[in-house]
PDB file of N, CA and C in Angstrom:
ATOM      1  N   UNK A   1       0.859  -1.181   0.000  1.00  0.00           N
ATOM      2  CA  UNK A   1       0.000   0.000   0.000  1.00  0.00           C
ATOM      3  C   UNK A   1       0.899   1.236   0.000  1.00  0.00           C
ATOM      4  N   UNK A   2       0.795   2.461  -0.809  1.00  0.00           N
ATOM      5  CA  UNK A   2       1.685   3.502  -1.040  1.00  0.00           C
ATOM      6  C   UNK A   2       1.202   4.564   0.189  1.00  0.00           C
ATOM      7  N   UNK A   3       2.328   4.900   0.468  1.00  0.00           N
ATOM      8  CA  UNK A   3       1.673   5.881   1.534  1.00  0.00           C
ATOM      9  C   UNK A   3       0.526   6.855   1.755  1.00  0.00           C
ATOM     10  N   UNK A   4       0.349   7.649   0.609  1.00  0.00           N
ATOM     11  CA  UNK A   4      -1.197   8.074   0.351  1.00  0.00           C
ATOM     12  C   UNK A   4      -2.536   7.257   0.337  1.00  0.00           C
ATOM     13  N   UNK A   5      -2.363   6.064   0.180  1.00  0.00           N
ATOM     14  CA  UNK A   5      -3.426   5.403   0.432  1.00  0.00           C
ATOM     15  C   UNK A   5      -3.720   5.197   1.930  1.00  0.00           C
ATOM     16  N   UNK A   6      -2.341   4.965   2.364  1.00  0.00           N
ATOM     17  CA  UNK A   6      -1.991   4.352   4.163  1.00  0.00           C
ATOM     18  C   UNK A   6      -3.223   5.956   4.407  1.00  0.00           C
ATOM     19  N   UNK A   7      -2.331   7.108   4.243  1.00  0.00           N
ATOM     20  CA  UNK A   7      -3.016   7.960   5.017  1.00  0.00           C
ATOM     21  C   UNK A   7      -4.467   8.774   4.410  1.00  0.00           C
ATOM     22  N   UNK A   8      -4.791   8.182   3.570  1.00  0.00           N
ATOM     23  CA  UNK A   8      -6.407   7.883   3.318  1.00  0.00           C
ATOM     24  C   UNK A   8      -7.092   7.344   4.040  1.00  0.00           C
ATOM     25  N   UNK A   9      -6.864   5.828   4.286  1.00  0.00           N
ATOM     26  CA  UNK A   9      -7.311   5.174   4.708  1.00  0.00           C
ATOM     27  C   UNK A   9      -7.375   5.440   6.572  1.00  0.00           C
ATOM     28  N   UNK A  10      -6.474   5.563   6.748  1.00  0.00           N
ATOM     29  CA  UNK A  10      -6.131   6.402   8.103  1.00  0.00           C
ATOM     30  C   UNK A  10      -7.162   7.807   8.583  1.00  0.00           C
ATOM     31  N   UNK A  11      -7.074   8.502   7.956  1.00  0.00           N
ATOM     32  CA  UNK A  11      -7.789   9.302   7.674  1.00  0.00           C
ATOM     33  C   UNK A  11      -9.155   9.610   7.763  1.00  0.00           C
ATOM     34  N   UNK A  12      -9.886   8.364   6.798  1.00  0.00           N
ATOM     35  CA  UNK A  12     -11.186   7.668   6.780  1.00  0.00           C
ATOM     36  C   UNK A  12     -11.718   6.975   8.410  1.00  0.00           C
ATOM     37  N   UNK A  13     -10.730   6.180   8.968  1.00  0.00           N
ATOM     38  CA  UNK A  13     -11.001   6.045  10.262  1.00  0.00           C
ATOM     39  C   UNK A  13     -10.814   7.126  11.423  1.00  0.00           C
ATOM     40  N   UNK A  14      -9.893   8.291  11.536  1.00  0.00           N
ATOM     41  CA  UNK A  14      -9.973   8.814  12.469  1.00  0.00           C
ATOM     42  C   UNK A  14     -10.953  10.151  12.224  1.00  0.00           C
ATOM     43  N   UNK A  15     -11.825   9.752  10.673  1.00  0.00           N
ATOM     44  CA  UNK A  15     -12.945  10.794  10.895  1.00  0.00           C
ATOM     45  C   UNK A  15     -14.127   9.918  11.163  1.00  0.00           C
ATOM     46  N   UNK A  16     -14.034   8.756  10.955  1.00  0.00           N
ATOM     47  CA  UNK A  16     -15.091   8.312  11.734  1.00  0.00           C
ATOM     48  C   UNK A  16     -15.120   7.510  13.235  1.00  0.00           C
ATOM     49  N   UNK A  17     -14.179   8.417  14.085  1.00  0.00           N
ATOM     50  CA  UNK A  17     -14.168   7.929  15.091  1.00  0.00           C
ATOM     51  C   UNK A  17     -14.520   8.898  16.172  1.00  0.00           C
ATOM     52  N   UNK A  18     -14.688   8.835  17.254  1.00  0.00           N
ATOM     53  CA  UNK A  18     -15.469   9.622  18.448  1.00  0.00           C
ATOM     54  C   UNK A  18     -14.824  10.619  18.837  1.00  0.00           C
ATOM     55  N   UNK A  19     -13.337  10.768  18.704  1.00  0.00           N
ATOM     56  CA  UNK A  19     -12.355  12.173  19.075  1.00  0.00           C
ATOM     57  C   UNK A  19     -13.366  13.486  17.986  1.00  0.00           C
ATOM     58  N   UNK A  20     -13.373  14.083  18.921  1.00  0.00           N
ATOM     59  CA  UNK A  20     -13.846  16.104  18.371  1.00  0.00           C
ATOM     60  C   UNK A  20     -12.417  16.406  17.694  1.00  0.00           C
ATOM     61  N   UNK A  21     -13.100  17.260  16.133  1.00  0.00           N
ATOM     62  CA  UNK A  21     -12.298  17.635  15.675  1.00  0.00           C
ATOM     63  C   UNK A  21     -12.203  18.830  16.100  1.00  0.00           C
ATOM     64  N   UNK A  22     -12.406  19.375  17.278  1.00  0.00           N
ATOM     65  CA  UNK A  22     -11.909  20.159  17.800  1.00  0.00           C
ATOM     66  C   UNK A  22     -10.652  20.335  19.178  1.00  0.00           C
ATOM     67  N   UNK A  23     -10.499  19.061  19.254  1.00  0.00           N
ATOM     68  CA  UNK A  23      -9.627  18.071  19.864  1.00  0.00           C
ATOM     69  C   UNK A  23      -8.273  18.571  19.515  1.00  0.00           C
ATOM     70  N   UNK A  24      -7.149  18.411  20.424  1.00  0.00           N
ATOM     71  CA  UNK A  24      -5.585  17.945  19.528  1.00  0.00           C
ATOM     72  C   UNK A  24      -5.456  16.701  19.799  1.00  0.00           C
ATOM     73  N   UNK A  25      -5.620  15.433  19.618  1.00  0.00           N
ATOM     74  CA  UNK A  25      -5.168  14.466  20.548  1.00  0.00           C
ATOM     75  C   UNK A  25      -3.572  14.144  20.222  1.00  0.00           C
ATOM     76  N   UNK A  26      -3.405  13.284  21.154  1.00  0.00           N
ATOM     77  CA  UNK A  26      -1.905  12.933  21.245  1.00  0.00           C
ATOM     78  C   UNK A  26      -1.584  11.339  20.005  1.00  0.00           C
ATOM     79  N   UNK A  27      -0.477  11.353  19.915  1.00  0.00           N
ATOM     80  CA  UNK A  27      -0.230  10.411  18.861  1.00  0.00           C
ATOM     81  C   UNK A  27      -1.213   8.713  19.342  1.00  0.00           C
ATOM     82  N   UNK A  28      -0.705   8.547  20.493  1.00  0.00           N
ATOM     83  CA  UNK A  28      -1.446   7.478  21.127  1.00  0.00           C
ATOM     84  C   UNK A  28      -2.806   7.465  21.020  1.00  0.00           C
ATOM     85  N   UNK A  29      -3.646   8.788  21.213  1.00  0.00           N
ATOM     86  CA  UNK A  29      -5.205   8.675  20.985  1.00  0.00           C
ATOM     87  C   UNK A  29      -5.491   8.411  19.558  1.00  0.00           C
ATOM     88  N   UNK A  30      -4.593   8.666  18.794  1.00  0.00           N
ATOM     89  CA  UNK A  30      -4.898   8.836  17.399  1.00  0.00           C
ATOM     90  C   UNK A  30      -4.699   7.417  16.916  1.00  0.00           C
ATOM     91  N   UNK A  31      -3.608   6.963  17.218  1.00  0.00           N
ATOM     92  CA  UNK A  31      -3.251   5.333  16.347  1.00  0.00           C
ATOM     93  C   UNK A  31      -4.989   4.438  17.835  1.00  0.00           C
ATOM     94  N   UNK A  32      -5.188   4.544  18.375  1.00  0.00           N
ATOM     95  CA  UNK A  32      -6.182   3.705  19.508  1.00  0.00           C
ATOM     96  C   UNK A  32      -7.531   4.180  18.562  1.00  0.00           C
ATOM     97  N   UNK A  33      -7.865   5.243  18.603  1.00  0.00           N
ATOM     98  CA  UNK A  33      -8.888   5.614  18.017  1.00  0.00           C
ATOM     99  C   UNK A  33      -9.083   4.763  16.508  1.00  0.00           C
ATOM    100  N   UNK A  34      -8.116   5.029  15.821  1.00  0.00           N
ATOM    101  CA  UNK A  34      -7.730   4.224  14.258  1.00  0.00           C
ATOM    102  C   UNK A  34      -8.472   3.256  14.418  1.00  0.00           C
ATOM    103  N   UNK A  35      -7.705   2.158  15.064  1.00  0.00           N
ATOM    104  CA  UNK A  35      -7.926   0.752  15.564  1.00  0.00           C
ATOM    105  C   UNK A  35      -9.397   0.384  15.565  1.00  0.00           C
ATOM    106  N   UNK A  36      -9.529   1.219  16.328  1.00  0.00           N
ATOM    107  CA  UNK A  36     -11.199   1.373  17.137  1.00  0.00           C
ATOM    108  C   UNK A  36     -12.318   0.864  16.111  1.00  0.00           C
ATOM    109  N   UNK A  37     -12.081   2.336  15.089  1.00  0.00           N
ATOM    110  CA  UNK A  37     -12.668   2.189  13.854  1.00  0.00           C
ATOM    111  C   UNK A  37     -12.566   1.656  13.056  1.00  0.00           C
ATOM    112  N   UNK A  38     -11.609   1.178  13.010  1.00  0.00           N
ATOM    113  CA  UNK A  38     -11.470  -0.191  11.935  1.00  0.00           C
ATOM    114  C   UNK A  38     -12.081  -1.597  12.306  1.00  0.00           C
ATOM    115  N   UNK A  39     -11.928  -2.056  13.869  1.00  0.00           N
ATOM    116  CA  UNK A  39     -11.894  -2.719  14.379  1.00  0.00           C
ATOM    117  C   UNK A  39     -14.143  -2.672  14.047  1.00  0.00           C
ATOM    118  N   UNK A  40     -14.422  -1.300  14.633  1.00  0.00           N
ATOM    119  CA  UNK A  40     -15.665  -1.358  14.628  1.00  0.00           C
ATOM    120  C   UNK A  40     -16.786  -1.357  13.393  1.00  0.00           C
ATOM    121  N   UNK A  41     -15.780  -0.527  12.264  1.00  0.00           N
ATOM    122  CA  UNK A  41     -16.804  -1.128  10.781  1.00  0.00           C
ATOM    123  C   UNK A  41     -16.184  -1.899   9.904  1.00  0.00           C
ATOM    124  N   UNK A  42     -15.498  -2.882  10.402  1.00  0.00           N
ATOM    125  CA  UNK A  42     -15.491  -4.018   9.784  1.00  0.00           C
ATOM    126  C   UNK A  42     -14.139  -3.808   8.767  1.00  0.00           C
ATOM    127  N   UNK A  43     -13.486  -3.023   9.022  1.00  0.00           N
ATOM    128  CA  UNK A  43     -11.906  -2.699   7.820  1.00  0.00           C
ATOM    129  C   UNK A  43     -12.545  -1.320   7.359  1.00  0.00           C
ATOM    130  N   UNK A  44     -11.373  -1.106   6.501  1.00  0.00           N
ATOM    131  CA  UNK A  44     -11.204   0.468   5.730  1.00  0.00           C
ATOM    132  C   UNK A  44     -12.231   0.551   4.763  1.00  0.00           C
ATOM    133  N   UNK A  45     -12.658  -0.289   4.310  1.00  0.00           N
ATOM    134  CA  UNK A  45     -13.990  -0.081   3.347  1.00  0.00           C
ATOM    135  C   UNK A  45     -14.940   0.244   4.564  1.00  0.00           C
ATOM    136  N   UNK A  46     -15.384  -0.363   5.415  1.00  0.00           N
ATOM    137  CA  UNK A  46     -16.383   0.249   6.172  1.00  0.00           C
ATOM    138  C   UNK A  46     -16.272   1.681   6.775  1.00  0.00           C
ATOM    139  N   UNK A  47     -15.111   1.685   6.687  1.00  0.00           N
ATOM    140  CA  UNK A  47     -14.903   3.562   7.252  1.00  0.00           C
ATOM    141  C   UNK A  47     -15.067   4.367   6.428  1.00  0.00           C
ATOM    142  N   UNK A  48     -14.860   3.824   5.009  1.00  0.00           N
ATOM    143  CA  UNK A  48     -14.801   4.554   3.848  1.00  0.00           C
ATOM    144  C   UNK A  48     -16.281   5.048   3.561  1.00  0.00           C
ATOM    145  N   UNK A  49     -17.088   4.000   3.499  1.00  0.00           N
ATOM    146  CA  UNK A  49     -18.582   3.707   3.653  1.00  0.00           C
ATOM    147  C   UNK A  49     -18.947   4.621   4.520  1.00  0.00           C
ATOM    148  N   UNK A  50     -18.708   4.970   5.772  1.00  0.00           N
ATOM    149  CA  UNK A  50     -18.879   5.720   6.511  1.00  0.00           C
ATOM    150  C   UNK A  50     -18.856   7.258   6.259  1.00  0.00           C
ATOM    151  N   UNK A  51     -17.801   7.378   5.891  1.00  0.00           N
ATOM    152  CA  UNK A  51     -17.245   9.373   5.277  1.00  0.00           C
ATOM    153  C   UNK A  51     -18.314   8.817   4.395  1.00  0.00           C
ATOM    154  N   UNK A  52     -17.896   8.469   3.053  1.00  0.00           N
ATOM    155  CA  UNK A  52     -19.518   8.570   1.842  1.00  0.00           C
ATOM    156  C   UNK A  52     -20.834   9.337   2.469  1.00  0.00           C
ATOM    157  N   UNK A  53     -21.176   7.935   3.654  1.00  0.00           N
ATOM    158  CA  UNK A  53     -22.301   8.729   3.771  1.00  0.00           C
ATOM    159  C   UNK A  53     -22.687   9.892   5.048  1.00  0.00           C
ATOM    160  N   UNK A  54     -21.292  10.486   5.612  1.00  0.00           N
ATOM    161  CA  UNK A  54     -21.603  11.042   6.132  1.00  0.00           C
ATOM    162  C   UNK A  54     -21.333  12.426   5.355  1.00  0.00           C
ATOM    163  N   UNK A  55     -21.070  12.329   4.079  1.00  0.00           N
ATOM    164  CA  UNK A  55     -20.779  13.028   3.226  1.00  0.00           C
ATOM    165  C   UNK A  55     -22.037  13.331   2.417  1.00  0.00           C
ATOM    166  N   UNK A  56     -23.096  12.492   2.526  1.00  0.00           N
ATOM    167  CA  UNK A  56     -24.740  12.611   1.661  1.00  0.00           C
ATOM    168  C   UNK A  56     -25.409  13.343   2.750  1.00  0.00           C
ATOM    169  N   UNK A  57     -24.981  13.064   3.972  1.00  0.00           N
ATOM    170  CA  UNK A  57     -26.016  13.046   5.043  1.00  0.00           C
ATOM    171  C   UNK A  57     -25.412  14.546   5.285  1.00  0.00           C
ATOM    172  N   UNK A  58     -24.288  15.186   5.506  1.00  0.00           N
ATOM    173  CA  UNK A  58     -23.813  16.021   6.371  1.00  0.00           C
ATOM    174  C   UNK A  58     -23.034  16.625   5.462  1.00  0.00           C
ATOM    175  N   UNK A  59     -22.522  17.532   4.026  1.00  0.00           N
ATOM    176  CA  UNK A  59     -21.616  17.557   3.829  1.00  0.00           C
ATOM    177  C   UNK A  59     -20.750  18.979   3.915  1.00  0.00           C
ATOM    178  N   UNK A  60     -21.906  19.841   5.053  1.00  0.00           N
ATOM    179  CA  UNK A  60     -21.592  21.014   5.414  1.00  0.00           C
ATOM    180  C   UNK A  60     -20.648  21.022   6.614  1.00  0.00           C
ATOM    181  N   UNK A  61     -20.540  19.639   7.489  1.00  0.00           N
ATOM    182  CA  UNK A  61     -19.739  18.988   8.289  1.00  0.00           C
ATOM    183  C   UNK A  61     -19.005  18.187   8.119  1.00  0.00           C
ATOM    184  N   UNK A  62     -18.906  17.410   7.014  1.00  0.00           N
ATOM    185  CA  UNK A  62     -18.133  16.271   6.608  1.00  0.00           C
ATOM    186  C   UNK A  62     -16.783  17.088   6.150  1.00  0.00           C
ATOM    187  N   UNK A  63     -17.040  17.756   4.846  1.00  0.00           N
ATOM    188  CA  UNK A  63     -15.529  18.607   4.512  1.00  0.00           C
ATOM    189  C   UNK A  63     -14.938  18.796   5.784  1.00  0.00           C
ATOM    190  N   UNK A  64     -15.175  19.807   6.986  1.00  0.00           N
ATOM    191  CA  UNK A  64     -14.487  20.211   7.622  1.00  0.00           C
ATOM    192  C   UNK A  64     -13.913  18.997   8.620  1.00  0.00           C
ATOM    193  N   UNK A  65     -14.781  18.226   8.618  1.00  0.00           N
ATOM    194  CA  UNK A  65     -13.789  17.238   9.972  1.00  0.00           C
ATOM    195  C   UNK A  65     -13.075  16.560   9.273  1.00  0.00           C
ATOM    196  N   UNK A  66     -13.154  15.942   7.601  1.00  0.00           N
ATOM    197  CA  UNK A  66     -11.828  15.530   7.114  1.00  0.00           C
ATOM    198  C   UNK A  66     -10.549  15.920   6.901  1.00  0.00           C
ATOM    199  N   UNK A  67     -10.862  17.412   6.231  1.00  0.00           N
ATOM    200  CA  UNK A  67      -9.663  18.360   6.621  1.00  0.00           C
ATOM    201  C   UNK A  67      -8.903  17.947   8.065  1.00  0.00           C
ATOM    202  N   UNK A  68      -9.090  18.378   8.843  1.00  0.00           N
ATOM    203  CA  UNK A  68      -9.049  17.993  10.545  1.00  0.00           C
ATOM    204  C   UNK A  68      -8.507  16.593  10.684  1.00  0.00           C
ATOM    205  N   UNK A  69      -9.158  15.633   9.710  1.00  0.00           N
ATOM    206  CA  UNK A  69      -8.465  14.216   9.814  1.00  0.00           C
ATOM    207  C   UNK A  69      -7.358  13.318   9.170  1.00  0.00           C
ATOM    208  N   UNK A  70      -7.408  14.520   8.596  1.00  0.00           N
ATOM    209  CA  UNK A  70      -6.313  14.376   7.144  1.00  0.00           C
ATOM    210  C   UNK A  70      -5.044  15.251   8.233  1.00  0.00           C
ATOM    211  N   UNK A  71      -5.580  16.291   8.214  1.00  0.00           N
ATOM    212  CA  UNK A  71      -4.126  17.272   8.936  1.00  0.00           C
ATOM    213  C   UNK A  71      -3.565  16.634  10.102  1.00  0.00           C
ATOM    214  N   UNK A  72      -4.388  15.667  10.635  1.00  0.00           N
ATOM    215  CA  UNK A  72      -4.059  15.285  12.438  1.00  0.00           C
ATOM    216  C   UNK A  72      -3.200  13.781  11.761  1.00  0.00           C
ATOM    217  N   UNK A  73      -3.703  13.063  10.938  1.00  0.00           N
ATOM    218  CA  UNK A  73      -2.895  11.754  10.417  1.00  0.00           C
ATOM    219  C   UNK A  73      -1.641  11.987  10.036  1.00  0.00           C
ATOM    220  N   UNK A  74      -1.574  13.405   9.278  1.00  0.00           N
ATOM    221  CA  UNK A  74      -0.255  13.615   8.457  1.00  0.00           C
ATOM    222  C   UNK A  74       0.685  13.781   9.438  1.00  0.00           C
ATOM    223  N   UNK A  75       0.400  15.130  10.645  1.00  0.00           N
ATOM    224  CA  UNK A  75       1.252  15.188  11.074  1.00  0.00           C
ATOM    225  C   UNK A  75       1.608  13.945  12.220  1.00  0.00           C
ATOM    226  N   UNK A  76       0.942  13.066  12.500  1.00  0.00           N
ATOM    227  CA  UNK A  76       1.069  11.856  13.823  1.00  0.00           C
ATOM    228  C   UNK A  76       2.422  11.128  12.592  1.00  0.00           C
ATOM    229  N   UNK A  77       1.784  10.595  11.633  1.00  0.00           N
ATOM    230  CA  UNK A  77       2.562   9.726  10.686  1.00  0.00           C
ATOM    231  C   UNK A  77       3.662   9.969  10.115  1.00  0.00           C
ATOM    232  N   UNK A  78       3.256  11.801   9.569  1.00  0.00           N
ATOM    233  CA  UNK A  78       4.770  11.944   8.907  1.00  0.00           C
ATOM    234  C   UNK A  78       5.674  11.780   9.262  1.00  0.00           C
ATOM    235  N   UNK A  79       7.046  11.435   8.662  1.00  0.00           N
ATOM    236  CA  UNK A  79       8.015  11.003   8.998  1.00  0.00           C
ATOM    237  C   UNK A  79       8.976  12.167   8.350  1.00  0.00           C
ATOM    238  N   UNK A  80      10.060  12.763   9.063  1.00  0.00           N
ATOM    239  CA  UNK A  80      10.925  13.446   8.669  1.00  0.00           C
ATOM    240  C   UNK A  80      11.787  13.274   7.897  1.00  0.00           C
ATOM    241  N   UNK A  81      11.726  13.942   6.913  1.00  0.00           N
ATOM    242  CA  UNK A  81      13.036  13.562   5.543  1.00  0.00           C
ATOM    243  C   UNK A  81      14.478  13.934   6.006  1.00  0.00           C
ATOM    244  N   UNK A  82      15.190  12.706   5.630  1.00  0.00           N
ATOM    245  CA  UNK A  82      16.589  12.431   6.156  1.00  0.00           C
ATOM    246  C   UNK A  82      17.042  13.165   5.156  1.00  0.00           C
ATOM    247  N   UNK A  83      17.961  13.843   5.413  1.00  0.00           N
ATOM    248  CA  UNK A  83      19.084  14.834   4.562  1.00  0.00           C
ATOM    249  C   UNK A  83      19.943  13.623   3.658  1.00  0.00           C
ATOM    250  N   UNK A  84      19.772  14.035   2.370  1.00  0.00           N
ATOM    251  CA  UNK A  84      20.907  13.286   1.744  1.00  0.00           C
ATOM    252  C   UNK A  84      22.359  13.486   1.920  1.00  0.00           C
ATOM    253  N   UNK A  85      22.771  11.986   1.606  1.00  0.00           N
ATOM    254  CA  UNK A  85      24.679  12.277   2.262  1.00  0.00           C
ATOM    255  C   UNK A  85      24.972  12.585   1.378  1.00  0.00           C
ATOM    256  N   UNK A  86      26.413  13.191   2.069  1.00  0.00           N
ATOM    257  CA  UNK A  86      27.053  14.277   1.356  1.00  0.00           C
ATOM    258  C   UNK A  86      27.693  13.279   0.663  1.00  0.00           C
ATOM    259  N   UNK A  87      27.833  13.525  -1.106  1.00  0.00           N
ATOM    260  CA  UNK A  87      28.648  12.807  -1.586  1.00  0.00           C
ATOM    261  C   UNK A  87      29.983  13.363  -2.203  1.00  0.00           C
ATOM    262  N   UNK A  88      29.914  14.587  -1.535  1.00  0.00           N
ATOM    263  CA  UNK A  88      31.649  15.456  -2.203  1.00  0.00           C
ATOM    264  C   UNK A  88      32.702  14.742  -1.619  1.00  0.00           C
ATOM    265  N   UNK A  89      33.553  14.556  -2.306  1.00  0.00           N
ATOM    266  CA  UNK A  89      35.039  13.455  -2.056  1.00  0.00           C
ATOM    267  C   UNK A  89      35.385  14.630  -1.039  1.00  0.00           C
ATOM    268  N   UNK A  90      35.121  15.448  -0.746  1.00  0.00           N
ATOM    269  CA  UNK A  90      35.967  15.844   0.626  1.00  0.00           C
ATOM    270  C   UNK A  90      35.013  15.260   2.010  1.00  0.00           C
ATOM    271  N   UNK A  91      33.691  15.320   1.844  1.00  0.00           N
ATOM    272  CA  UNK A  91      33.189  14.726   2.761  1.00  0.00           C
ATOM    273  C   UNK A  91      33.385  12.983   2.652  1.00  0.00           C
ATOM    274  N   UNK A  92      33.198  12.368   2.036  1.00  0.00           N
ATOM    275  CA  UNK A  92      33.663  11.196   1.486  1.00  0.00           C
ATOM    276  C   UNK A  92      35.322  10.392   2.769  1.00  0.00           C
ATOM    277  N   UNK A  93      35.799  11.832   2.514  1.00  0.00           N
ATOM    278  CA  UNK A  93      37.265  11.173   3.346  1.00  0.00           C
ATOM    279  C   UNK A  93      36.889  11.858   4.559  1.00  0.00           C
ATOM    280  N   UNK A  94      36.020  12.410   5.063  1.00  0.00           N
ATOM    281  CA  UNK A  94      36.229  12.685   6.109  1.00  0.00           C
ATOM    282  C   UNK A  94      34.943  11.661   7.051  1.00  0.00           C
ATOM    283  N   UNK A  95      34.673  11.722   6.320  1.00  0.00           N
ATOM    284  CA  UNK A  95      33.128  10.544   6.868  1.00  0.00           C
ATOM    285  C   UNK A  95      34.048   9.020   7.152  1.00  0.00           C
ATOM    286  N   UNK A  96      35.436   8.681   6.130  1.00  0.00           N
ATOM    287  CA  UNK A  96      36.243   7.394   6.471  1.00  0.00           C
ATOM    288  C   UNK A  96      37.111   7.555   7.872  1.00  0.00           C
ATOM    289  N   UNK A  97      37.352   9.002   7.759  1.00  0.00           N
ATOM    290  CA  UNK A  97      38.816   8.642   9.106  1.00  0.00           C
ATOM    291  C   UNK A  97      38.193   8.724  10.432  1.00  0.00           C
TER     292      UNK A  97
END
């Protein structure tokens, strides 16, 4: 699964789960909550199923708490980009001795 899907799918569950998107929660509430919802509609299609229709039903509320669920996944998940090594032959010999 490519990472945009991971945090789709991610996404899809922590907007359909019981934390207020007016909430910050902590990384721990966020991966428990996930679980929760996955655990409770049956996998990521059922969460997915879920936004849909809370997206027919609500979608003057739906935009905004995905935003909110999208922004809270990215930053729990993202992972910080490692600096590429230096490959100048002066760093090269100094990275050996």
């Amino acid at each position: 699964m490519t990472t945009e899907l991971l945090t789709a799918a991610r996404a899809e569950a922590l907007f359909t789960s019981d934390i207020s998107a007016g909430s910050q929660p902590t990384p721990v509430d966020v991966a428990a909550a996930i679980r929760q919802a996955v655990r409770r509609y049956g996998g990521t299609r059922g969460c997915a199923a879920e936004v849909a229709a809370a997206y027919g039903d609500r979608p003057e509320t739906a935009a905004p708490r995905m935003r909110w669920a999208r922004g809270v996944v990215e930053s729990v998940y993202s992972r910080p980009a490692r600096p590429a090594p230096d490959w100048r032959p002066s760093a090269l010999l100094l990275q050996a001795a």
